[in-house]
C-alpha atoms as a PDB file:
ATOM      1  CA  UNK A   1     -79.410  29.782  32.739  1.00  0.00           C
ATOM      2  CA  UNK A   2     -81.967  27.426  31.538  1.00  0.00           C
ATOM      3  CA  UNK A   3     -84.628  26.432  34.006  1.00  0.00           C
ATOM      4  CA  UNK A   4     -83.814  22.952  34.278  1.00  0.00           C
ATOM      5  CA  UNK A   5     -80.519  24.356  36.043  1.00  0.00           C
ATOM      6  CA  UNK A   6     -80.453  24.758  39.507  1.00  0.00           C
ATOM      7  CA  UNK A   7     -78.819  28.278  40.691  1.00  0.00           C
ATOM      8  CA  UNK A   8     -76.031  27.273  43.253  1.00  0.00           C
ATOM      9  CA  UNK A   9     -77.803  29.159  46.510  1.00  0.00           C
ATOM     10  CA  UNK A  10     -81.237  27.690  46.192  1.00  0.00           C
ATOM     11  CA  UNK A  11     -79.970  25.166  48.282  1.00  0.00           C
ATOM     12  CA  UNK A  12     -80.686  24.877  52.045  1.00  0.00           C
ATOM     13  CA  UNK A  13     -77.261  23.949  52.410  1.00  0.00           C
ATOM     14  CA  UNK A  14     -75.845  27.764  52.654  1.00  0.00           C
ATOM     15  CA  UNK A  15     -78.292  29.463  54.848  1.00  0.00           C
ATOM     16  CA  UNK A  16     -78.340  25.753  56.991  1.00  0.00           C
ATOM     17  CA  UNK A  17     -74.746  26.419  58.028  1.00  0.00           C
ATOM     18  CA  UNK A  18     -75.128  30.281  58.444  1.00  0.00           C
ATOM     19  CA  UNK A  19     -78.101  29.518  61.168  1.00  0.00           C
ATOM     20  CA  UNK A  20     -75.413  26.424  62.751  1.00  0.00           C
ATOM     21  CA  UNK A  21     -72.501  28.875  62.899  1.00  0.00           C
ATOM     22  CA  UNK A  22     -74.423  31.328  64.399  1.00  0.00           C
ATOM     23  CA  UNK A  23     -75.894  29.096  67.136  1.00  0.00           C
ATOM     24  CA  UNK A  24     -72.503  27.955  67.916  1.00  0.00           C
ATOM     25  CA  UNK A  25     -71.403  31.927  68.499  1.00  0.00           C
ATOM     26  CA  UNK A  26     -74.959  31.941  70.603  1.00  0.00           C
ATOM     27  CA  UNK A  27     -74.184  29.302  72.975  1.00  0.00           C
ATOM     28  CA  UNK A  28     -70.332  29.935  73.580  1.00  0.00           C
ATOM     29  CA  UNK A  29     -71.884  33.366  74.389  1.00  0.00           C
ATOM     30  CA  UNK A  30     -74.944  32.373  76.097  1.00  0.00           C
ATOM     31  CA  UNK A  31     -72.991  29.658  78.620  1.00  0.00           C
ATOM     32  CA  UNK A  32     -70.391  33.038  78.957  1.00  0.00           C
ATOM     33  CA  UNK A  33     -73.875  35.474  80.250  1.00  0.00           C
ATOM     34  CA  UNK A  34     -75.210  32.518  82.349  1.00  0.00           C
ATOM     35  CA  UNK A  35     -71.646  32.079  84.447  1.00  0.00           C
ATOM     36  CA  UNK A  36     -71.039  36.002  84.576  1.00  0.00           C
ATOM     37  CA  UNK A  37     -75.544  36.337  85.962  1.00  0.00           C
ATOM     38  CA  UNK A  38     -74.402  33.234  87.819  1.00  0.00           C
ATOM     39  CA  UNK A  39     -72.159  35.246  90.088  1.00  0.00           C
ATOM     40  CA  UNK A  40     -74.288  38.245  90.642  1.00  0.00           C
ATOM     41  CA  UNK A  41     -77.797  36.810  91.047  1.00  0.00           C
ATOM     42  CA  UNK A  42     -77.622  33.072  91.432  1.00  0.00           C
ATOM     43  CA  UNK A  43     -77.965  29.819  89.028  1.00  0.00           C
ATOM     44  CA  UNK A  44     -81.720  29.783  88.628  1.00  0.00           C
ATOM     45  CA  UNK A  45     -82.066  33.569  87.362  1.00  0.00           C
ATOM     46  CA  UNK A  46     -78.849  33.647  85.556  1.00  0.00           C
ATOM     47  CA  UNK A  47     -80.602  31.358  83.380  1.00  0.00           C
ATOM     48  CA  UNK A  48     -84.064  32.592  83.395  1.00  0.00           C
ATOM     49  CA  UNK A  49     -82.333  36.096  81.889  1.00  0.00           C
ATOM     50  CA  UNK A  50     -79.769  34.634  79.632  1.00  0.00           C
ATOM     51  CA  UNK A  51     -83.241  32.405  78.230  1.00  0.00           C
ATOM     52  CA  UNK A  52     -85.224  35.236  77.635  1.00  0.00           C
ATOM     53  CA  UNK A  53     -82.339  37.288  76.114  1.00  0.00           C
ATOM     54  CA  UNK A  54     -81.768  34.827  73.479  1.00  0.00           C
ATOM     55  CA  UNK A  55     -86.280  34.566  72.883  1.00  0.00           C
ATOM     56  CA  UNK A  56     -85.701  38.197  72.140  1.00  0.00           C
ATOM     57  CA  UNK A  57     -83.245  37.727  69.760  1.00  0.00           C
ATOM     58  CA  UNK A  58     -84.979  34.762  68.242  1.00  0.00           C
ATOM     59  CA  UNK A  59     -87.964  37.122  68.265  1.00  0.00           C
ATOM     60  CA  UNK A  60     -86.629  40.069  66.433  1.00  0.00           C
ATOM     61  CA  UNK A  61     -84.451  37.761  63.517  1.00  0.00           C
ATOM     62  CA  UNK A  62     -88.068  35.659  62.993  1.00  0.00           C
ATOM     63  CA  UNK A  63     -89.753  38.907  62.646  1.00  0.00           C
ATOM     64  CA  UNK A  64     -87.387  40.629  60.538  1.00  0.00           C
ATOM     65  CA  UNK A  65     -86.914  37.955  58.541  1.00  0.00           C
ATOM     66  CA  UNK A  66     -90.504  38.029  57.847  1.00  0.00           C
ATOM     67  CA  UNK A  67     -90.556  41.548  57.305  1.00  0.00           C
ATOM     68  CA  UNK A  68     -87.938  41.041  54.579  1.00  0.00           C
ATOM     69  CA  UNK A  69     -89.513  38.418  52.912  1.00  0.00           C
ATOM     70  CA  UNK A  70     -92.976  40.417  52.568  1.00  0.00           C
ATOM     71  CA  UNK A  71     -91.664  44.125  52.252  1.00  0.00           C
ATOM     72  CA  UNK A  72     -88.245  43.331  50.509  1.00  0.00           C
ATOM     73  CA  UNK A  73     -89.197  43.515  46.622  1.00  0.00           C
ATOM     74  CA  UNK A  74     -90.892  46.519  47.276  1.00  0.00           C
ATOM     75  CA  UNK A  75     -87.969  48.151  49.399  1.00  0.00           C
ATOM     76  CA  UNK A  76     -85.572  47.073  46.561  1.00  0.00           C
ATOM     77  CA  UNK A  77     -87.958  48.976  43.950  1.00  0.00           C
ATOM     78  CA  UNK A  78     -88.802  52.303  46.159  1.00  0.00           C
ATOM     79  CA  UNK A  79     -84.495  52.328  46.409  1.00  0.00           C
ATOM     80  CA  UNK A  80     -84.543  51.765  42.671  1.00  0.00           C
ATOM     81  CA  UNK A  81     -87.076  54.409  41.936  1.00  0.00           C
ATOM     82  CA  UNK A  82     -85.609  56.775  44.192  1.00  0.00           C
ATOM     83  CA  UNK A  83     -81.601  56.101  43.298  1.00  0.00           C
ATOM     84  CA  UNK A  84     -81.098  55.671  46.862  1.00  0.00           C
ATOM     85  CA  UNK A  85     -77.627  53.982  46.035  1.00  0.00           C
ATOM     86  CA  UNK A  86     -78.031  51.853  48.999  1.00  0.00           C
ATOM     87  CA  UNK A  87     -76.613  48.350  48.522  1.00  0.00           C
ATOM     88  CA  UNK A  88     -79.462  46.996  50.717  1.00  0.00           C
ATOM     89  CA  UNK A  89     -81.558  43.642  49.375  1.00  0.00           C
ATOM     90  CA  UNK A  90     -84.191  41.483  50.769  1.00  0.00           C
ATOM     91  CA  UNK A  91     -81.494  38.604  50.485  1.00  0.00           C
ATOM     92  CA  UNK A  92     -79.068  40.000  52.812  1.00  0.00           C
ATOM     93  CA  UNK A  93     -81.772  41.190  55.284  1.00  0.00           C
ATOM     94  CA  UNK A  94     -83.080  37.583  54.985  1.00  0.00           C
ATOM     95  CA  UNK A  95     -79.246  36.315  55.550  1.00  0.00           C
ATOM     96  CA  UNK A  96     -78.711  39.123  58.558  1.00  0.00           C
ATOM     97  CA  UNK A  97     -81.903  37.678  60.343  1.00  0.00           C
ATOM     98  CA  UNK A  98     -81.056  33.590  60.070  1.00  0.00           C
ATOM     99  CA  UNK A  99     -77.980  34.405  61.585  1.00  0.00           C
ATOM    100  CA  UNK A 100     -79.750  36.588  64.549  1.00  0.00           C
ATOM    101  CA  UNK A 101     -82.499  33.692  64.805  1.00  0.00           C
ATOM    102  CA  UNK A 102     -79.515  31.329  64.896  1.00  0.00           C
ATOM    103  CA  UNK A 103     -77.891  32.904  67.892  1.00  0.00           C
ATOM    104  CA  UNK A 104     -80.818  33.225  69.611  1.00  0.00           C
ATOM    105  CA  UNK A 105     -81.715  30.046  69.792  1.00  0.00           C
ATOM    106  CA  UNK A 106     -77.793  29.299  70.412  1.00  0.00           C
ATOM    107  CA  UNK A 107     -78.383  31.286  73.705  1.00  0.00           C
ATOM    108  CA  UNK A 108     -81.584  29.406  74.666  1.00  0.00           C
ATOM    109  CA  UNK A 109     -79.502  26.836  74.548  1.00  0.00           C
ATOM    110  CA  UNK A 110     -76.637  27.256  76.144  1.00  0.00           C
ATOM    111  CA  UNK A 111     -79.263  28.983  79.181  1.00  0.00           C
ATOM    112  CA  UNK A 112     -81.229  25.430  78.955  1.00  0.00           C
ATOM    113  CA  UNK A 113     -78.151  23.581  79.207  1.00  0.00           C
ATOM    114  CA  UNK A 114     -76.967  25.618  82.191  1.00  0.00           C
ATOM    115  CA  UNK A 115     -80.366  24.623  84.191  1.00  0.00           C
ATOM    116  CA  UNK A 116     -79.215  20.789  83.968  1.00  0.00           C
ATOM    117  CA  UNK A 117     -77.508  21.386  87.514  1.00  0.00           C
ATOM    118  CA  UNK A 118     -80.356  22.679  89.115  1.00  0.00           C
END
């Protein structure tokens, strides 16, 4: 490949849709936590939990995507060095963690949504 060429995933158009389909998933399940808290606890703290679920999820794909993105080349060599024969890379940890920020926010806002009644 020359460099003027432009590799076909170093677009944003890929990891764009994997964060949108995965925020769809969050809020179908987020609206699904909020009506099944709904009928235990009440509106208002249905939606305060099903909120702060989905801030831990966004918490834990931001910080493990960051994780892969400063630790992942040297992961990949260590497994290298040590013929681990793990198929583990920092691009699929980086692709398992926009799609676990994605649903996390789909959550917070399908719970933010929910509050609209109130």
């Amino acid at each position: 490949m020359r460099s003027t060429d432009v590799a076909p995933t170093t677009g944003l158009a890929a990891p764009a849709r994997r964060f949108a389909t995965a925020a769809v998933a969050g809020v179908a399940v987020g609206f699904l936590a909020v009506v099944g808290l709904a009928f235990d606890a009440g509106l208002r703290s249905a939606t305060e939990t099903t909120f702060a679920l989905g801030a831990l999820a966004l918490g834990f794909g931001v910080l493990g995507w960051s994780g892969s993105v400063m630790a992942g080349r040297g992961i990949e060599n260590m497994q290298r060095y040590m013929d681990s024969g793990s198929d583990w890379t920092e691009a699929d940890s980086r692709r398992a963690m926009t799609r676990v920020s994605g649903f996390g926010v789909g959550v917070m806002l399908a719970a933010a949504l929910a509050t609209a009644p109130l």
